[in-house]
PDB file of N, CA and C in Angstrom:
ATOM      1  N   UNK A   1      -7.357 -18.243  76.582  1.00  0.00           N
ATOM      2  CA  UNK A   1      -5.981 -18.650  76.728  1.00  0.00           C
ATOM      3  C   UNK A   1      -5.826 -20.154  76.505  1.00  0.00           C
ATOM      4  N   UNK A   2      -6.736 -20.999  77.020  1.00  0.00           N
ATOM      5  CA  UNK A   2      -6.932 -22.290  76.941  1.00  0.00           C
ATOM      6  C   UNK A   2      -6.660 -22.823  75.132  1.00  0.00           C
ATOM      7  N   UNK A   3      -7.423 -22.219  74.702  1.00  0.00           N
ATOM      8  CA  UNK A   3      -7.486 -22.201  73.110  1.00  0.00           C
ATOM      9  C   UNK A   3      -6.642 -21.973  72.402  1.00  0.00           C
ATOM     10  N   UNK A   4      -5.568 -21.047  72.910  1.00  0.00           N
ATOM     11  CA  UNK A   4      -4.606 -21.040  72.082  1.00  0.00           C
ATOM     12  C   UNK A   4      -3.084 -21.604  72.436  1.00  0.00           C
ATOM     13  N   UNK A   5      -3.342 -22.529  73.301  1.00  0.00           N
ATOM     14  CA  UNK A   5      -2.418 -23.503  73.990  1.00  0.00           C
ATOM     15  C   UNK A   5      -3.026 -24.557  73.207  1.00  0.00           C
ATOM     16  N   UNK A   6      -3.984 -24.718  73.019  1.00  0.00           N
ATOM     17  CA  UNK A   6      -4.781 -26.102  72.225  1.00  0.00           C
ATOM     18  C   UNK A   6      -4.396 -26.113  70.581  1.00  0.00           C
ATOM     19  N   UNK A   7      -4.518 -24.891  70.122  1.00  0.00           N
ATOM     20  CA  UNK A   7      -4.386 -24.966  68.613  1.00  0.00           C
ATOM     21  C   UNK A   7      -2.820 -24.937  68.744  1.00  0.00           C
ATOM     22  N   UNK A   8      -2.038 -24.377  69.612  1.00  0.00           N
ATOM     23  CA  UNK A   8      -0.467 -24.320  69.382  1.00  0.00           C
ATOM     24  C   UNK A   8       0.086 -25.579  69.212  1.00  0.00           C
ATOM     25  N   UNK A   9      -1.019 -26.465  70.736  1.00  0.00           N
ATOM     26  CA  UNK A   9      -0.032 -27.619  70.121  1.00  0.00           C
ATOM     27  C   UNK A   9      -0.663 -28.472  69.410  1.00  0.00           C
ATOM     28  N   UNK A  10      -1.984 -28.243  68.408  1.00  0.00           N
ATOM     29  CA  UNK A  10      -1.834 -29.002  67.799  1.00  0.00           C
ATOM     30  C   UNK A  10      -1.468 -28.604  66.698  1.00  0.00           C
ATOM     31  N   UNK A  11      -1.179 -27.509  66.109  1.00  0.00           N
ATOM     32  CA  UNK A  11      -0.103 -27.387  64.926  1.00  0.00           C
ATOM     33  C   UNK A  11       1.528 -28.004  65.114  1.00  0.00           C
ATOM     34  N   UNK A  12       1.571 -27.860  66.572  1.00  0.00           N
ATOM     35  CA  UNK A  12       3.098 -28.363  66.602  1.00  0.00           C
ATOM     36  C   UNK A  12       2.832 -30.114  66.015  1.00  0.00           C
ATOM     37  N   UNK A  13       2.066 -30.680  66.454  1.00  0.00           N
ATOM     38  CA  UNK A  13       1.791 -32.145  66.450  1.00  0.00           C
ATOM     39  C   UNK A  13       1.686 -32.420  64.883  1.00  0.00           C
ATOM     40  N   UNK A  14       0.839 -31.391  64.044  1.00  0.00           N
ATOM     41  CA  UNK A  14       0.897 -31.986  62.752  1.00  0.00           C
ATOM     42  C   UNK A  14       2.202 -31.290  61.714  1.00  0.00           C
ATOM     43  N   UNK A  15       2.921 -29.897  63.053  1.00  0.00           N
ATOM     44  CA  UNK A  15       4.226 -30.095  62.086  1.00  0.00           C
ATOM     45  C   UNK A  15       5.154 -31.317  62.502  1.00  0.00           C
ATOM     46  N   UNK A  16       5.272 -31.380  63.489  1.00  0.00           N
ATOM     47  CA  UNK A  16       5.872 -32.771  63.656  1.00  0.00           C
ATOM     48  C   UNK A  16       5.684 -34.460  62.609  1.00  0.00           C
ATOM     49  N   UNK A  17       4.583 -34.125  62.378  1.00  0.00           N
ATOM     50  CA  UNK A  17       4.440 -35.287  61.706  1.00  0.00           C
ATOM     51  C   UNK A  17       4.434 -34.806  60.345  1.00  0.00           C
ATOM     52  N   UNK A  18       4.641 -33.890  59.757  1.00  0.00           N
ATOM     53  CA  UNK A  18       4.789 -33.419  58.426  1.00  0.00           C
ATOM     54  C   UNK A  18       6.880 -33.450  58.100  1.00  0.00           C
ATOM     55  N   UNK A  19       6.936 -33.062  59.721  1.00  0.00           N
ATOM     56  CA  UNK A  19       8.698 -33.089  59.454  1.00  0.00           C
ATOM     57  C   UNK A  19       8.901 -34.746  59.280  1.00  0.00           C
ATOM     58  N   UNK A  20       8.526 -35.712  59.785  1.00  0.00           N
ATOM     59  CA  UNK A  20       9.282 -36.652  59.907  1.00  0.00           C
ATOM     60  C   UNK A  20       8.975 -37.980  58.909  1.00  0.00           C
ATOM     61  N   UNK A  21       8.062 -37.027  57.721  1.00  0.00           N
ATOM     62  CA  UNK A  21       7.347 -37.631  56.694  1.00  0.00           C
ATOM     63  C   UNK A  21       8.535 -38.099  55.642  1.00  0.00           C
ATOM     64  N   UNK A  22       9.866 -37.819  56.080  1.00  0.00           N
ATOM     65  CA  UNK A  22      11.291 -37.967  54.883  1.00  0.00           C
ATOM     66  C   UNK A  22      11.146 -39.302  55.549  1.00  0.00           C
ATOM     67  N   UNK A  23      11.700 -39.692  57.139  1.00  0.00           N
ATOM     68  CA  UNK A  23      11.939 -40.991  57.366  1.00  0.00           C
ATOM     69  C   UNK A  23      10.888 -42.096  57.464  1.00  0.00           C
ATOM     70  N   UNK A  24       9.319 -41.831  57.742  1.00  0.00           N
ATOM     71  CA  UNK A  24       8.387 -42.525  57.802  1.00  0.00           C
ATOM     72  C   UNK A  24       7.622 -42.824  56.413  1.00  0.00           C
ATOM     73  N   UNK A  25       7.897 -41.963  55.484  1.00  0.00           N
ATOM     74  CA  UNK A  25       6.788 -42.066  54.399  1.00  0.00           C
ATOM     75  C   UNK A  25       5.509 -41.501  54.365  1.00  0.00           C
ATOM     76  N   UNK A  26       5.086 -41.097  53.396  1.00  0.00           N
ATOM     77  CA  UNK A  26       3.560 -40.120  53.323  1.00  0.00           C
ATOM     78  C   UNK A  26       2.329 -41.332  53.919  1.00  0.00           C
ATOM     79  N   UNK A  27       2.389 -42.772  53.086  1.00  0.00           N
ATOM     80  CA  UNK A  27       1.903 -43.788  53.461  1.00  0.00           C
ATOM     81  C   UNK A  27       1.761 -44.313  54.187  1.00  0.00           C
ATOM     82  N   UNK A  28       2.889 -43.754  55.434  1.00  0.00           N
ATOM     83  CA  UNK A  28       2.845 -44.428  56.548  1.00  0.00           C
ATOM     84  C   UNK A  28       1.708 -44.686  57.557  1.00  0.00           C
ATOM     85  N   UNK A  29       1.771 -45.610  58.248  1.00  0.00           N
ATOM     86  CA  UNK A  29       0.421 -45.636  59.508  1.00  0.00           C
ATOM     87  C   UNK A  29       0.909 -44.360  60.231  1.00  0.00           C
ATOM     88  N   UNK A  30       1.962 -44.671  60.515  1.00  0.00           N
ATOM     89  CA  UNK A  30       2.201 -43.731  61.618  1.00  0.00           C
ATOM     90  C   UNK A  30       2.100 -42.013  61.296  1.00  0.00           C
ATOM     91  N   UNK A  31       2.367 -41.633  60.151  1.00  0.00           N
ATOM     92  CA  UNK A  31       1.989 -40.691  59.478  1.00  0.00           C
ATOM     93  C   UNK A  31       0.610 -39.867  59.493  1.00  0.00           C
ATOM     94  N   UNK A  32      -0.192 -40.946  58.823  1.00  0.00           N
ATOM     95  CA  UNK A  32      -1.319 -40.617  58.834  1.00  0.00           C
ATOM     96  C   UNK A  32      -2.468 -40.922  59.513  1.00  0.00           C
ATOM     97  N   UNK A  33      -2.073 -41.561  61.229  1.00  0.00           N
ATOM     98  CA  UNK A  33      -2.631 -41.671  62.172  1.00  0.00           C
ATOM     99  C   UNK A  33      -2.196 -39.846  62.765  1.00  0.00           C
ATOM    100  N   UNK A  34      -0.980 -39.873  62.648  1.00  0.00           N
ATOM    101  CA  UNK A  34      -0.545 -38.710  63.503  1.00  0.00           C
ATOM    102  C   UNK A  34      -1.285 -37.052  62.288  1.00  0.00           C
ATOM    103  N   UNK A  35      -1.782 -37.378  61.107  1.00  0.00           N
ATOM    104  CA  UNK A  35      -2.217 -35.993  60.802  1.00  0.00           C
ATOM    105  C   UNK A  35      -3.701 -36.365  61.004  1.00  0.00           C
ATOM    106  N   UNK A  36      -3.994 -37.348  60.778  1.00  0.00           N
ATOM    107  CA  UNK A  36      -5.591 -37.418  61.119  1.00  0.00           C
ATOM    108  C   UNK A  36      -6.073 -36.895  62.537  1.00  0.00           C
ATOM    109  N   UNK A  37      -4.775 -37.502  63.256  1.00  0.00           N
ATOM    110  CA  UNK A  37      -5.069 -36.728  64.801  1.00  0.00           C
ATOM    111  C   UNK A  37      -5.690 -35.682  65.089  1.00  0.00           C
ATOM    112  N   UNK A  38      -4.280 -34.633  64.121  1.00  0.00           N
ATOM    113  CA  UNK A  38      -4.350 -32.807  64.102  1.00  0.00           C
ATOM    114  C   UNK A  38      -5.509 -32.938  63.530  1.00  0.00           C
ATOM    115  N   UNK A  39      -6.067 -33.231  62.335  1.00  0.00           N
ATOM    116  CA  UNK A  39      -7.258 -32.502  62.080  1.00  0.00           C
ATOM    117  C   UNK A  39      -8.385 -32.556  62.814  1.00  0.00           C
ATOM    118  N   UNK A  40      -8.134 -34.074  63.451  1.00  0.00           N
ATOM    119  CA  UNK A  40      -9.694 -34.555  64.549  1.00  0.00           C
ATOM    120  C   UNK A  40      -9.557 -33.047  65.930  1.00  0.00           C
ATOM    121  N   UNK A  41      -8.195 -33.307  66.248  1.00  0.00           N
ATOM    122  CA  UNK A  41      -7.877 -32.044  67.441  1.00  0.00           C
ATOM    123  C   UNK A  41      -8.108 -30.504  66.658  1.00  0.00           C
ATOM    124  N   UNK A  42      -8.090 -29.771  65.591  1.00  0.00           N
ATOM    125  CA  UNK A  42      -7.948 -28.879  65.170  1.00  0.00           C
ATOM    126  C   UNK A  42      -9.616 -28.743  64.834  1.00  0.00           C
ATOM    127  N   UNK A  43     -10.602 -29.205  64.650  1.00  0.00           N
ATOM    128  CA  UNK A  43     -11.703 -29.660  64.354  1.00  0.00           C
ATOM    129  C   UNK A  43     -12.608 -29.784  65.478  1.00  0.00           C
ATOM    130  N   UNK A  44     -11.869 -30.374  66.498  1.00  0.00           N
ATOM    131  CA  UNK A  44     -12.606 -29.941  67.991  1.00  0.00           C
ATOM    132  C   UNK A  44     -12.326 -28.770  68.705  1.00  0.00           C
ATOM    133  N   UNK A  45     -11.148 -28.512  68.299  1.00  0.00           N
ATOM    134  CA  UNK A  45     -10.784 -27.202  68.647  1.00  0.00           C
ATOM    135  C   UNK A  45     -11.642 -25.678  68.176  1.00  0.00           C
ATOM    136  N   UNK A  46     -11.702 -25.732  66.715  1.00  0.00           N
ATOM    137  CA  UNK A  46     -12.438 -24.929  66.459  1.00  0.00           C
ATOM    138  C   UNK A  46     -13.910 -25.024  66.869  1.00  0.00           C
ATOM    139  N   UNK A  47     -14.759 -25.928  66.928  1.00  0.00           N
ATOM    140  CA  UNK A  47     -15.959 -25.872  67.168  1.00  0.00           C
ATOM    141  C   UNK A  47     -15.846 -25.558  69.230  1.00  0.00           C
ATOM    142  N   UNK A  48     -14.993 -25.769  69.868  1.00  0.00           N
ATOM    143  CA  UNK A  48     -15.061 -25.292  70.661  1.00  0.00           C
ATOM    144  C   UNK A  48     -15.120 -23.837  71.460  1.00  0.00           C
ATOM    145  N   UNK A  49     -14.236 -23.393  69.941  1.00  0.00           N
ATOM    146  CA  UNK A  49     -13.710 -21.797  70.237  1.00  0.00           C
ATOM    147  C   UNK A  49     -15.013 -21.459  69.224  1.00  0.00           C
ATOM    148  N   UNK A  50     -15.723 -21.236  68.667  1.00  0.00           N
ATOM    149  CA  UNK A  50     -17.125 -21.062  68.177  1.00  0.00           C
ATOM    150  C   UNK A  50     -18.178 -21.460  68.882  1.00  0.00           C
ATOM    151  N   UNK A  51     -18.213 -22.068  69.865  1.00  0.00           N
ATOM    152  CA  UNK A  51     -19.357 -22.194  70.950  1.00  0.00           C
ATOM    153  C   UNK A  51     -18.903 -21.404  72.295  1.00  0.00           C
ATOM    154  N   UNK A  52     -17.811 -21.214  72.665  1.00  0.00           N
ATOM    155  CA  UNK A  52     -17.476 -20.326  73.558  1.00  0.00           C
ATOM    156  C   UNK A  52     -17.881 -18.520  73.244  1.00  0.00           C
ATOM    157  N   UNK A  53     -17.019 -18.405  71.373  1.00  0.00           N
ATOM    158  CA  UNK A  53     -16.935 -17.132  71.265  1.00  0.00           C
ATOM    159  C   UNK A  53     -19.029 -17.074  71.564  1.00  0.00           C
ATOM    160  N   UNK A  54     -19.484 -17.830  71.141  1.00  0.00           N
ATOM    161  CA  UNK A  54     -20.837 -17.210  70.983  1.00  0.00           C
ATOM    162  C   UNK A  54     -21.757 -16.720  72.054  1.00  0.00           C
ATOM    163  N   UNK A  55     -21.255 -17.084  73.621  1.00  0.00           N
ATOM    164  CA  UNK A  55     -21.971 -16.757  74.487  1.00  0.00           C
ATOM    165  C   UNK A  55     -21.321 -15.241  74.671  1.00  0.00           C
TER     166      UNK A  55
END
């Protein structure tokens, strides 16, 4: 259950920052601090849910 509260929000986080890519710019810091995030979180996420599923 934990896990899929984790991946929910971090898809919400990198749709968020995909929506607000009209007023910030693709280039932006703020942009691409905020998708680098999701992938760093989506990336820990999965290797977490792959060391759990395995026990």
């Amino acid at each position: 259950m934990k896990g899929r509260a984790a991946v929910t929000a971090d898809l919400a986080f990198a749709v968020f920052a995909i929506v607000r890519t009209p007023e910030t710019g693709w280039g932006s810091a703020q942009t691409l601090l905020q998708l680098t995030g999701a992938a760093v979180l989506l990336a820990v996420c999965n290797r977490s849910f792959h060391l759990v599923s395995r026990r």
